[in-house]
Protein backbone atom coordinates (compact mmCIF):
# COMPACT_ATOMS: atom_id res chain seq x y z
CA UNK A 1 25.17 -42.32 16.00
CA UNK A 2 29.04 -42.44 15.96
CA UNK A 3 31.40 -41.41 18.34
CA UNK A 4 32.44 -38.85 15.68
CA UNK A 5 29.01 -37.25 14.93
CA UNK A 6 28.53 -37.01 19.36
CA UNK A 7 27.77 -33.70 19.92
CA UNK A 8 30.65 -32.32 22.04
CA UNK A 9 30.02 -31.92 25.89
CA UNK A 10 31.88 -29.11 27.78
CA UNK A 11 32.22 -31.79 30.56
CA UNK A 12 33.82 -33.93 28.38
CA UNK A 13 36.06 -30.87 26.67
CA UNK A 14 37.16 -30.09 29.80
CA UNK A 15 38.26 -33.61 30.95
CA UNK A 16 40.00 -33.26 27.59
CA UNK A 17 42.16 -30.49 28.05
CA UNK A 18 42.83 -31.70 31.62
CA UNK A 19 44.41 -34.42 30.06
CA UNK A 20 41.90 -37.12 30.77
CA UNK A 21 40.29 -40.08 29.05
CA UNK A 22 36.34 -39.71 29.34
CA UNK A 23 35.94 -37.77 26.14
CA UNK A 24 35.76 -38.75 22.37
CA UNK A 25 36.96 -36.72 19.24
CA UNK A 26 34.05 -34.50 18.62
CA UNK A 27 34.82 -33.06 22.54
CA UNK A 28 38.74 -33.16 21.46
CA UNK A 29 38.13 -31.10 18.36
CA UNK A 30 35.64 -28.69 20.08
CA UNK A 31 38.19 -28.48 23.17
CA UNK A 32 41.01 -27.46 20.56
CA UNK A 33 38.89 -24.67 18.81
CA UNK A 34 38.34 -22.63 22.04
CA UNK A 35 42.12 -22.77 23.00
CA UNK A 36 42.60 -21.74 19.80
CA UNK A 37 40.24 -18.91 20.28
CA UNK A 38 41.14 -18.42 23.80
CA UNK A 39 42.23 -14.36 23.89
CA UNK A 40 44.46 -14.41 26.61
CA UNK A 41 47.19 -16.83 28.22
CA UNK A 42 46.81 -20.62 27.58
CA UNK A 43 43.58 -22.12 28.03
CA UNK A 44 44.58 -25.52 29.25
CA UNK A 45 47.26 -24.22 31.22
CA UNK A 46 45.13 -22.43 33.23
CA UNK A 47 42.66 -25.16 33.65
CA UNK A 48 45.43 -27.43 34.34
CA UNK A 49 46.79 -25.31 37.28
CA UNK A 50 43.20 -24.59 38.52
CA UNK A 51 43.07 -28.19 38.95
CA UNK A 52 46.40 -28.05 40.97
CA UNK A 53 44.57 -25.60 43.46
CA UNK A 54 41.64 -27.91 44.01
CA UNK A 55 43.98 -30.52 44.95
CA UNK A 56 45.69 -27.83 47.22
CA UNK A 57 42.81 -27.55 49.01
CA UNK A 58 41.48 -30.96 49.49
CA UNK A 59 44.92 -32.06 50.53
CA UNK A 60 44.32 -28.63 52.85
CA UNK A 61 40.95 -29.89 54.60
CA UNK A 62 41.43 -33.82 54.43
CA UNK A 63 45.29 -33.16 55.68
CA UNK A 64 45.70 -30.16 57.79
CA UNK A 65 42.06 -29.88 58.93
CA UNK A 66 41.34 -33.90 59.15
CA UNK A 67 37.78 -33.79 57.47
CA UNK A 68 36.95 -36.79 56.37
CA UNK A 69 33.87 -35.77 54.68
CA UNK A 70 33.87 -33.62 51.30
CA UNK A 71 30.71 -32.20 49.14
CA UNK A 72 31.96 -30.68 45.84
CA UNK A 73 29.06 -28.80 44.12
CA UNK A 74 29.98 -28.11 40.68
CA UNK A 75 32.25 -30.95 40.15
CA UNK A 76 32.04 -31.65 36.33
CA UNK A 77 33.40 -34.95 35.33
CA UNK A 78 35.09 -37.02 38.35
CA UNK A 79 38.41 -37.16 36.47
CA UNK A 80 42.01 -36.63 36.21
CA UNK A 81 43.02 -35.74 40.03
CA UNK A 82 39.74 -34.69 41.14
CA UNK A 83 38.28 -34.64 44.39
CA UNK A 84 37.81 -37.78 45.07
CA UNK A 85 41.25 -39.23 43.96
CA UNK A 86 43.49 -36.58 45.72
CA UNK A 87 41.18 -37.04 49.53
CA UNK A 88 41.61 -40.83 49.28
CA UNK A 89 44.93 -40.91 48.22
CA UNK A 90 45.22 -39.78 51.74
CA UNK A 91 42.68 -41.60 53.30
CA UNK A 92 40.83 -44.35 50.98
CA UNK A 93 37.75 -43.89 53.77
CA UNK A 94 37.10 -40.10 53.12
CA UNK A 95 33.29 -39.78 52.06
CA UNK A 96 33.10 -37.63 48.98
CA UNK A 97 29.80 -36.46 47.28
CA UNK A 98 29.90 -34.41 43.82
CA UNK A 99 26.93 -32.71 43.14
CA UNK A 100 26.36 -31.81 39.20
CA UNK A 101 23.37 -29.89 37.04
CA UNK A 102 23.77 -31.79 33.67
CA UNK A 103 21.91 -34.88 33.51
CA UNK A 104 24.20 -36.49 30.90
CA UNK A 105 26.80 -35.48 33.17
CA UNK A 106 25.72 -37.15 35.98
CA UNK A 107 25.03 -40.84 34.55
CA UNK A 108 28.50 -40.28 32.84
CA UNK A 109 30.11 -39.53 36.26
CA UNK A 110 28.10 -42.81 38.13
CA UNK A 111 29.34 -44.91 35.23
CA UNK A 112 32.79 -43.86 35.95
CA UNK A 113 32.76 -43.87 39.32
CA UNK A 114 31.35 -47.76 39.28
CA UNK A 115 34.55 -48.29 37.69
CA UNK A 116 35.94 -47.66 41.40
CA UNK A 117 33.72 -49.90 43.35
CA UNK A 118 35.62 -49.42 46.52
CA UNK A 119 35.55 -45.91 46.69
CA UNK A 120 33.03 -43.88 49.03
CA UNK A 121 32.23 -41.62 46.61
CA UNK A 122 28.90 -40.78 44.80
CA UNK A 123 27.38 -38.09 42.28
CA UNK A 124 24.10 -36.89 42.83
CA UNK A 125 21.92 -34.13 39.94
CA UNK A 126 21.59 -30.79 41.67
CA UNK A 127 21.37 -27.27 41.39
CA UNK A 128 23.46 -24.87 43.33
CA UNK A 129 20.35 -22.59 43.59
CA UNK A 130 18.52 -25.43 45.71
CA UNK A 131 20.32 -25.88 48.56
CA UNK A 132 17.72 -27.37 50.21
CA UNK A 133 18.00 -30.58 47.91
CA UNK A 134 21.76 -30.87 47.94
CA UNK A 135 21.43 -31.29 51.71
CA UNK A 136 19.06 -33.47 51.21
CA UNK A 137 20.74 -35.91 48.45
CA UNK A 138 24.07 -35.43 50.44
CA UNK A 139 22.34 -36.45 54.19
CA UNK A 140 22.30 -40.08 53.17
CA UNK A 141 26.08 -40.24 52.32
CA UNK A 142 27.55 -37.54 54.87
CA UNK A 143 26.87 -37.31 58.36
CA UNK A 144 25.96 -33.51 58.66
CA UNK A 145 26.63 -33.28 62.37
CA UNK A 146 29.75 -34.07 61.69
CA UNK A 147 32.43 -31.10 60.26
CA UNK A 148 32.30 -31.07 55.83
CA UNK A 149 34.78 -29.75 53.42
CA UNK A 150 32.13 -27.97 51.13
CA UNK A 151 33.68 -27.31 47.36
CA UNK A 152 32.03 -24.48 45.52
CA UNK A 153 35.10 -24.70 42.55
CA UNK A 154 33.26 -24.10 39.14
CA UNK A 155 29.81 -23.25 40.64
CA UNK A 156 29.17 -19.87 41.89
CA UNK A 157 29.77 -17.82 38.40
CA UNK A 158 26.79 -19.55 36.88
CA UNK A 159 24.96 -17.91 39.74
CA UNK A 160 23.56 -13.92 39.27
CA UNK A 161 23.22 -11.69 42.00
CA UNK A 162 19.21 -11.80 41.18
CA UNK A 163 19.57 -15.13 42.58
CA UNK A 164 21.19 -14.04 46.12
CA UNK A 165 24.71 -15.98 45.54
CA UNK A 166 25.99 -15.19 49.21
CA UNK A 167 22.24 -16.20 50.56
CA UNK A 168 23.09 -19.51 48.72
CA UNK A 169 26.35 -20.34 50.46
CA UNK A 170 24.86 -19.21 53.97
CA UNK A 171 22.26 -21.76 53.28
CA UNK A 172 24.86 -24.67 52.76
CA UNK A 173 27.24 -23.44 55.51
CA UNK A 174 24.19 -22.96 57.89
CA UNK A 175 23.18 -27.03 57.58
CA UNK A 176 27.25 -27.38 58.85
CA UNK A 177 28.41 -27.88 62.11
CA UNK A 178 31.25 -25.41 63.63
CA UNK A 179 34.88 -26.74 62.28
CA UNK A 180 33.71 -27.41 58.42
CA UNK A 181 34.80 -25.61 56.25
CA UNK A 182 34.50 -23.74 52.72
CA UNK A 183 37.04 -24.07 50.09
CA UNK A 184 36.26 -21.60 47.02
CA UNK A 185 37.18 -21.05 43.33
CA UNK A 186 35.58 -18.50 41.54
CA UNK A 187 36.21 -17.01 37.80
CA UNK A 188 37.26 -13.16 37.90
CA UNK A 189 36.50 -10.53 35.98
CA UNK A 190 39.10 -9.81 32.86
CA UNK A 191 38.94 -6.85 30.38
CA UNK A 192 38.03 -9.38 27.56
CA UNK A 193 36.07 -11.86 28.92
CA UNK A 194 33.07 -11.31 26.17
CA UNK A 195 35.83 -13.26 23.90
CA UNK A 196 36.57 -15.62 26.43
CA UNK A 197 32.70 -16.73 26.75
CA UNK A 198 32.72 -16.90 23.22
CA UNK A 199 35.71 -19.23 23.09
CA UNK A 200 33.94 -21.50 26.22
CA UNK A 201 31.24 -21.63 23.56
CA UNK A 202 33.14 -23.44 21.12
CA UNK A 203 33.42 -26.20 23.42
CA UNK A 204 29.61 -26.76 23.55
CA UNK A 205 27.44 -25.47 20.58
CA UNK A 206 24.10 -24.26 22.01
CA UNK A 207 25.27 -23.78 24.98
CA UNK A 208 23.45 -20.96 26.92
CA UNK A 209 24.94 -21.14 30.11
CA UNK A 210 25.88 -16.87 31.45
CA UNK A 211 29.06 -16.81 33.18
CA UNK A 212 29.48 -14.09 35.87
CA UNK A 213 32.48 -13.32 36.87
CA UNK A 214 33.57 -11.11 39.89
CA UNK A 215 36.10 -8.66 41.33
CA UNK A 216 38.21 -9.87 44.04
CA UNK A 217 35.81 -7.64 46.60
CA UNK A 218 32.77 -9.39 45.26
CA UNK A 219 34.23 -12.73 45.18
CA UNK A 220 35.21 -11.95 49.36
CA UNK A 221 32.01 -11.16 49.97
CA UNK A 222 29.97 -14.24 48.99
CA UNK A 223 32.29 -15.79 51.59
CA UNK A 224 32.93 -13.46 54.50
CA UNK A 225 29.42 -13.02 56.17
CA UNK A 226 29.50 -16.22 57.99
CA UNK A 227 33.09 -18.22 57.71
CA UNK A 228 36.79 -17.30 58.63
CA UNK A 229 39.05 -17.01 55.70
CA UNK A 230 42.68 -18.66 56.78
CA UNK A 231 45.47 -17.13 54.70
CA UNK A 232 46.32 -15.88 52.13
CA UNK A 233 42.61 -15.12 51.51
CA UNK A 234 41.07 -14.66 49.01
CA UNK A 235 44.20 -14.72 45.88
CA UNK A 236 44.24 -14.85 42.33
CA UNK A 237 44.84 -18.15 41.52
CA UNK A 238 48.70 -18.34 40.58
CA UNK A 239 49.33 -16.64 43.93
CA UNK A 240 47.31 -19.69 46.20
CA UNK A 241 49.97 -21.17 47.75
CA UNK A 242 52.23 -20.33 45.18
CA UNK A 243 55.87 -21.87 45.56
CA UNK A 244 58.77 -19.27 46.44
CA UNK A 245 60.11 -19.57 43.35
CA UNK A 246 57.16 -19.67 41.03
CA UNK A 247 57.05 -17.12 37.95
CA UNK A 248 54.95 -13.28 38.88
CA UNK A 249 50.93 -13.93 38.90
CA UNK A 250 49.36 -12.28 35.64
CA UNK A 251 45.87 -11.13 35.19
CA UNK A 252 43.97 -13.09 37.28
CA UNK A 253 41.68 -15.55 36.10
CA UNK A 254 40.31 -17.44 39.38
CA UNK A 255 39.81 -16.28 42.70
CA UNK A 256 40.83 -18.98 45.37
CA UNK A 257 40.11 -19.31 49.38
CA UNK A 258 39.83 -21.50 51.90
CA UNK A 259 37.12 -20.47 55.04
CA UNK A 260 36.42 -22.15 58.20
CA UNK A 261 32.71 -21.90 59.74
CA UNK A 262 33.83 -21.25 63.83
């Protein structure tokens, strides 16, 4: 099989339109149809600046807070300014651990990461919905009596309310000691977001993945039962830490927030 005839990943799309290297042209073309498609705004803007908050937030919990330990569940491809590279930019001793459900994504993630054989980072297959085993996986690279930055960006709208979404992150945050914290990114709901799931599809043919996607009330809630949200809350994402002089927030597309477990 060719690179050209590779049937395109949305991992690899996405590392695509975040302007990264880990993809080949069947991900490039697929990436490029769903922008195309995309019904509202600019699809790789948005991605682009979603990745901006992420960093936001690491530099947040690594800088301001001083964890040294992060678990990002949902992570994707470890590329282009992603966890790993913003926290040890800071401090090259930060212990990061991403936590993905594809298992093509996952051996493409170690292979890149043992590009970086210095860095304290690994990638471990897991499913939001099992708690139980992320802890588990993550317990023999983080030291869970110690505070955690927990990352749920780009995992909780693949999650139902059948399947108790808030239960799940008071399951993770319950394994944490007091001072870790919770930082949050979750996709909101939009007046056409049957076309945008039809453009994500165009990134990934076959792929059956249901996106849910929240109001800002719903989004609070998976969040507020056990942990402290620091300001501003919970924001639409072009309003999280937004600079003074940056352009009026549209339509939201992401909920952001940062929490701390007392």
């Amino acid at each position: 099989m060719t690179e050209h005839d590779e049937t395109p990943s949305l991992a690899r799309a996405m590392d695509y339109l975040l302007g990264g290297r880990a993809n080949n042209p069947a991900d490039r073309e697929a990436a490029e149809r769903a922008c195309a498609a995309w019904p509202a705004g600019d699809l790789k803007q948005e991605l682009r600046s979603a990745r901006e908050a992420l960093g936001h937030m690491v530099r947040q919990l690594v800088g301001e807070a001083g964890v040294r330990q992060l678990l990002h569940i949902g992570a994707g491809l470890p590329t282009m300014h992603n966890t790993h590279h913003v926290a040890q930019q800071m401090d090259p001793d930060t212990r990061v651990v991403y936590v993905g459900r594809d298992p093509g994504v996952v051996e493409h993630a170690r292979q890149l990461l043992r590009q970086e054989p210095r860095s304290p980072t690994v990638y471990v297959r897991g499913e939001v919905d099992d708690p139980d085993r992320i802890l588990r996986d993550a317990s023999a690279i983080l030291d869970l009596t110690r505070p955690v930055g927990v990352l749920l960006f780009g995992a909780l709208h693949f999650v139902d309310s059948r399947q108790d979404p808030a239960g799940l992150v008071n399951s993770l945050v319950d394994a944490m000691p007091s001072g870790s914290w919770v930082a949050f990114g979750h996709l909101a709901t939009h007046d056409r977001e049957d076309l945008m799931d039809a453009a994500l599809e165009r990134m990934a043919p076959g792929w059956q993945e249901r996106v849910v996607r929240r109001s800002r009330a719903e989004a609070t809630a998976l969040l507020e039962e056990t942990l402290e949200l620091v300001p501003p809350g919970v924001v639409a994402l072009p309003e999280w830490r937004a600079e003074p002089t940056a352009d009026p927030p549209g339509a939201a597309a992401m909920w952001c927030a940062v929490a701390r477990k007392p």
